[in-house]
Protein backbone atom coordinates (compact mmCIF):
# COMPACT_ATOMS: atom_id res chain seq x y z
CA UNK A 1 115.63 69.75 113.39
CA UNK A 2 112.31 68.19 114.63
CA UNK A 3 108.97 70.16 114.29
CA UNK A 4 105.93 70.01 115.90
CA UNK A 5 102.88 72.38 114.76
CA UNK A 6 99.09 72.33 114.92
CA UNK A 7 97.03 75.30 113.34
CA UNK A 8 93.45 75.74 113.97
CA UNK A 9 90.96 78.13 112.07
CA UNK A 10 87.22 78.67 113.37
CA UNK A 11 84.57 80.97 112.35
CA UNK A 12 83.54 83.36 114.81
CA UNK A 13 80.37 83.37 116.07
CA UNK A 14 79.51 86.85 114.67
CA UNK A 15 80.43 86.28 110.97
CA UNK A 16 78.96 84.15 108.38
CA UNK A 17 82.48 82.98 106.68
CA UNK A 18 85.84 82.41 108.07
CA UNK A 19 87.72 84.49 105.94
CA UNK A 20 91.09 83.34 107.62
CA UNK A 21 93.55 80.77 105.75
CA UNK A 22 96.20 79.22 106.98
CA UNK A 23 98.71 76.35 106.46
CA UNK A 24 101.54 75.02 107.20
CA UNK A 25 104.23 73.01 104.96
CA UNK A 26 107.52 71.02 105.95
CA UNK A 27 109.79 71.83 103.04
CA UNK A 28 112.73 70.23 102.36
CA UNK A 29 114.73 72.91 104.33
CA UNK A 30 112.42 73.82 106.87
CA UNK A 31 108.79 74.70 108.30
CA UNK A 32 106.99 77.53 106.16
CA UNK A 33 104.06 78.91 108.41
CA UNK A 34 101.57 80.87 106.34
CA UNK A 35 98.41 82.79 107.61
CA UNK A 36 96.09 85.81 106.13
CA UNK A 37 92.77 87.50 107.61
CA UNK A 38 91.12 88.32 104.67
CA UNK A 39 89.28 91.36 103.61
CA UNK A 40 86.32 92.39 101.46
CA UNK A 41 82.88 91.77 100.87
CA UNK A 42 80.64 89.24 97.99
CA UNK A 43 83.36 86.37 99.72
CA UNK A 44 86.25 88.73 98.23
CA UNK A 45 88.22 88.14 101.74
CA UNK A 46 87.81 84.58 101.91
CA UNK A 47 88.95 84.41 98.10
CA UNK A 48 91.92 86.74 98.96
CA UNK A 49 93.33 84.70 101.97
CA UNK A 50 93.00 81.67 100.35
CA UNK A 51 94.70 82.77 97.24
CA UNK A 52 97.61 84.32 99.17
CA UNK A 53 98.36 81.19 101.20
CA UNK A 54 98.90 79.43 98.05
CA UNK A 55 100.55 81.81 95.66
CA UNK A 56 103.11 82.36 98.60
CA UNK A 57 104.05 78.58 99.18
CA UNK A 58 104.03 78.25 95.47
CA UNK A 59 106.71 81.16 94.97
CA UNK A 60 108.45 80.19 97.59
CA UNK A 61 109.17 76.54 96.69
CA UNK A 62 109.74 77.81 93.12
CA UNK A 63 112.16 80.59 93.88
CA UNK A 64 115.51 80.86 92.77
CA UNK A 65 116.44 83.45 95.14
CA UNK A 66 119.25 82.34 97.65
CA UNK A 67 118.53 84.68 100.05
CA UNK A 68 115.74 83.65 102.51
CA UNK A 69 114.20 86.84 103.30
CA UNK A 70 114.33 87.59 99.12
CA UNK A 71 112.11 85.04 98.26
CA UNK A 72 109.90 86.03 101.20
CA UNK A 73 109.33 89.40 99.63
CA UNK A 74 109.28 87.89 96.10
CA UNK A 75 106.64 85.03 97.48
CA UNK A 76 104.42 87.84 98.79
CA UNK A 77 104.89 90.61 95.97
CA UNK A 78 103.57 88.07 94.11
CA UNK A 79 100.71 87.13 96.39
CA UNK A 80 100.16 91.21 96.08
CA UNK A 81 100.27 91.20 92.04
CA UNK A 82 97.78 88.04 92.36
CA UNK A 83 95.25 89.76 94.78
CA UNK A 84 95.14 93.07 92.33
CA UNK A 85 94.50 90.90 88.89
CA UNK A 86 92.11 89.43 90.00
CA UNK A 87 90.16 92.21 92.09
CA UNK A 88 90.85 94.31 88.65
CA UNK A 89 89.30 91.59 86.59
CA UNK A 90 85.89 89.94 88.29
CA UNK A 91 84.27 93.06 89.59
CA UNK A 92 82.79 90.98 93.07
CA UNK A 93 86.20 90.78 94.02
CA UNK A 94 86.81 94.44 93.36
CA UNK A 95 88.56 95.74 96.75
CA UNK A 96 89.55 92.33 98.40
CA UNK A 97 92.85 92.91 100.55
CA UNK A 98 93.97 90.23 102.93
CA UNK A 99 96.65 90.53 105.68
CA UNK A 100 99.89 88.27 105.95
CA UNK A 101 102.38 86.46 107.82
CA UNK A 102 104.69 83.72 106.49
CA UNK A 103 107.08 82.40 108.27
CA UNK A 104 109.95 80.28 107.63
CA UNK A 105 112.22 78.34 110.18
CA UNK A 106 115.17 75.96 110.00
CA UNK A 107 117.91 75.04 111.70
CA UNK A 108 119.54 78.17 112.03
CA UNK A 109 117.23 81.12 111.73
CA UNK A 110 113.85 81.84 111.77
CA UNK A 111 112.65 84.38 109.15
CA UNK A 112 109.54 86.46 108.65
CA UNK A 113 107.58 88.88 106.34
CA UNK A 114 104.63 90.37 107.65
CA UNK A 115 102.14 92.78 106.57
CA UNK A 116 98.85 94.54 108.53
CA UNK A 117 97.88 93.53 112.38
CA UNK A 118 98.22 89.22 112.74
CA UNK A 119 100.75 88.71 114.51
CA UNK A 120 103.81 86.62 115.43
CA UNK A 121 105.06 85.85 119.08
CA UNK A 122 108.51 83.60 119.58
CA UNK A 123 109.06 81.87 123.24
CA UNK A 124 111.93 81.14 124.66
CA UNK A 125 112.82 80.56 128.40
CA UNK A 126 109.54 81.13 128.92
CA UNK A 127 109.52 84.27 127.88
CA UNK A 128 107.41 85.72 125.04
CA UNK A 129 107.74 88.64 122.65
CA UNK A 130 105.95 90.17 119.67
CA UNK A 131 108.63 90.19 116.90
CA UNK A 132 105.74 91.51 114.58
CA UNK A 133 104.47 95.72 114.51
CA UNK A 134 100.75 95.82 114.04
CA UNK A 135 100.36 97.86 110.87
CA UNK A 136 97.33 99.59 112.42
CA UNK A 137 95.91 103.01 112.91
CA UNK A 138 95.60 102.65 117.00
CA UNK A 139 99.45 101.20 116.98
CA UNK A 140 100.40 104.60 114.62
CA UNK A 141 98.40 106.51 117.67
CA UNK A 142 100.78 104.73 120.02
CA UNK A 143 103.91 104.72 118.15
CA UNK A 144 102.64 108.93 117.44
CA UNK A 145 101.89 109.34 121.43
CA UNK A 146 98.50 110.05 121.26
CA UNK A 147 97.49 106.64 122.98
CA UNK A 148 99.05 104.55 125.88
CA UNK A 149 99.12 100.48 125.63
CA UNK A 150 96.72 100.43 127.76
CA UNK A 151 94.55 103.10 126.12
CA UNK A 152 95.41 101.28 122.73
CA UNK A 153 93.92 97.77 124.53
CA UNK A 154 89.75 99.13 123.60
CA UNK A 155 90.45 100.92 121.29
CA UNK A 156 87.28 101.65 119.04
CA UNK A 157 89.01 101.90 116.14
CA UNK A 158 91.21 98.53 116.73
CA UNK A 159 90.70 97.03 113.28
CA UNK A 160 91.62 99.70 111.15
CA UNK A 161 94.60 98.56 109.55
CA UNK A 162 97.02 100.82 107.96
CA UNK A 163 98.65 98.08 105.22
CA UNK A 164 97.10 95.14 103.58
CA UNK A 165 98.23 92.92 100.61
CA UNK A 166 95.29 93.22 97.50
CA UNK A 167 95.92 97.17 97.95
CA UNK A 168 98.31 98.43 96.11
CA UNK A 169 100.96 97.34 93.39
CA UNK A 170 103.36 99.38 95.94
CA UNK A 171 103.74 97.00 98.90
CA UNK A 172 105.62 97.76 101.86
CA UNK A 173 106.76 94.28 103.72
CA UNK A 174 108.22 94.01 106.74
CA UNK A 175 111.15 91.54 107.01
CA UNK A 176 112.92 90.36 109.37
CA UNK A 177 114.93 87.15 110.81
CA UNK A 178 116.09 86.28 113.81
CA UNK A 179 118.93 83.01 114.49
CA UNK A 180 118.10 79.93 117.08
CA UNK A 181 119.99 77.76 118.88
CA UNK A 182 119.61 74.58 117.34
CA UNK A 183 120.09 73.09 120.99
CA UNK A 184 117.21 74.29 122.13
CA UNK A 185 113.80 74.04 121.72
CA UNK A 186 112.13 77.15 120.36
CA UNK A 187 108.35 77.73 120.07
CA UNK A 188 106.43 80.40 117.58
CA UNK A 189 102.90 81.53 118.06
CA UNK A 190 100.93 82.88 114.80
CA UNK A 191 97.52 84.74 114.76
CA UNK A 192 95.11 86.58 113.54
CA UNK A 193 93.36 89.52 115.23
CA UNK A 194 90.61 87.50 115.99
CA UNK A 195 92.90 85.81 118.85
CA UNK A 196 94.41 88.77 120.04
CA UNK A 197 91.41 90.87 120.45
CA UNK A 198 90.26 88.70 123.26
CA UNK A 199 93.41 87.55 124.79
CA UNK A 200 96.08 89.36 126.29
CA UNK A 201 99.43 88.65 125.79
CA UNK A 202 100.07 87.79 129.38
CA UNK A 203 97.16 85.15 128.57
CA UNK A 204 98.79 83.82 125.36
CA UNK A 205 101.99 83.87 127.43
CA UNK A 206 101.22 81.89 130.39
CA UNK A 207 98.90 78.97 128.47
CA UNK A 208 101.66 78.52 126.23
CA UNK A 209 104.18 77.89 129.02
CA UNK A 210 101.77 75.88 131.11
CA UNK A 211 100.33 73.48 128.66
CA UNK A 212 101.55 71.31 125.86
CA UNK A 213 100.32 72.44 122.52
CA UNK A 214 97.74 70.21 122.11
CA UNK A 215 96.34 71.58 125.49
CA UNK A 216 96.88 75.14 124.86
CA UNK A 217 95.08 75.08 121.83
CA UNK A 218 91.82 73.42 123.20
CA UNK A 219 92.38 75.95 125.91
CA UNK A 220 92.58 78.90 123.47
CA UNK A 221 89.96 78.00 121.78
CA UNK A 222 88.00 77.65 125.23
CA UNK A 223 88.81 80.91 126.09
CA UNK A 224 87.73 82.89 122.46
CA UNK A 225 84.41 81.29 122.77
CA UNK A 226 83.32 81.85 126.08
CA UNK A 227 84.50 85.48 125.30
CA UNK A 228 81.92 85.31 122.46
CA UNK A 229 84.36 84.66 119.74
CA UNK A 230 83.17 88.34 118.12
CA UNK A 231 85.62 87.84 114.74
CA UNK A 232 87.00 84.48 113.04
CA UNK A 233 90.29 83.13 114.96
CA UNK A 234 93.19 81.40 113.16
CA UNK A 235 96.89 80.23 114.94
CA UNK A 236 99.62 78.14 115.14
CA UNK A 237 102.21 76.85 117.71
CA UNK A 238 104.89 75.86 116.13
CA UNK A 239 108.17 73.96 118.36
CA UNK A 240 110.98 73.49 116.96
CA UNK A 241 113.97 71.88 118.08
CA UNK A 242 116.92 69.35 117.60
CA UNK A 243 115.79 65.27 117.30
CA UNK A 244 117.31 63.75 120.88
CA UNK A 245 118.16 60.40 119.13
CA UNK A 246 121.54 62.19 117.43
């Protein structure tokens, strides 16, 4: 399986740190996508995204656990435990939380855990879906049936997020996995908030079909700026698919 990614992070024009992190990491098996929006004041969510990112790849690369989606959980329950000893221990850290996504693809399946509102989109056939559930208070209000999509679109209360790693030692993760075709080329899309909250999925949708990555990116980035960029904005695009030379 051939990959080909680019991730871009960029401090938004009302905030004074980018406390996004992201990276991305071809592993021996696979592509393991890993981005956090960070949460806390004194620095604490810069600290806390960047920690995450880390302490997953590192648990995941170390893991003995067979099962894919196992060492996902184990990789972030351990990005959790991280978060809370050190909040616990240096008080201007006290209270930093970070959200998560990590995912992992190979030449099978693509796999997932995710926890508070990034987000992560697959495309195929030019079609693209949210395989992620905002862990939010206006997607409970939705989910509940006291708001409509579109209602839920400006939203006030839009970045009130109902789970966060850094919170609690009781963690709930969502995991999930989905299998590919290895004959066909499959594309992932991975943000933070700060992407979504300016760009609608039909805009997301249609710039990732029309341009190459490269161009959809610059594009993106376009877009979130002239929109006034209000929060900072991390994604990738991620293709994967089989090498044409076999």
């Amino acid at each position: 399986m051939n990959y080909n990614y680019l991730n871009v992070s960029r401090t938004g024009f009302r905030r004074d740190l980018n406390e996004d992190a992201v990276a991305v990491y071809e592993t021996e098996k696979g592509l393991l996508i890993i981005l956090c929006d960070g949460l806390g004041g004194n620095r604490g969510g810069e600290v806390a995204s960047t920690l995450s990112v880390e302490a997953v790849f590192e648990n995941f690369e170390t893991g003995r656990q067979s099962d894919i989606l196992e060492r996902l959980k184990e990789s972030v329950v351990a990005a959790n435990n991280l978060l809370l000893d050190k909040s616990n221990s240096i008080s201007e850290l006290k209270g930093m939380a970070t959200t998560i996504e990590v995912l992992f693809i190979n030449n099978t399946h693509a796999y997932w855990a995710h926890v508070g509102d990034s987000r992560i989109y697959f495309i195929k056939n030019k079609k693209m879906m949210q395989v992620t559930k905002d862990h939010s208070l206006v997607q409970k209000l939705v989910d509940d049936g006291f708001l409509t999509l579109k209602e839920a679109e400006n939203h006030p209360n839009k970045n009130i997020i109902m789970r966060a790693i850094g919170d609690s030692f009781e963690i709930e993760i969502d995991l999930s996995k989905m299998k590919l075709n290895p004959s066909e080329k499959s594309m992932f899309f991975v943000c933070s908030d700060g992407v979504t909250a300016v760009l609608s999925d039909h805009e997301l949708e249609s710039i990732l079909n029309a341009y190459t990555p490269e161009a959809a990116s610059e594009r993106f980035i376009k877009l979130i700026e002239e929109r006034g960029a209000p929060d900072n904005y991390t994604f990738v695009i991620a293709e994967a698919n089989t090498d044409d030379r076999n």
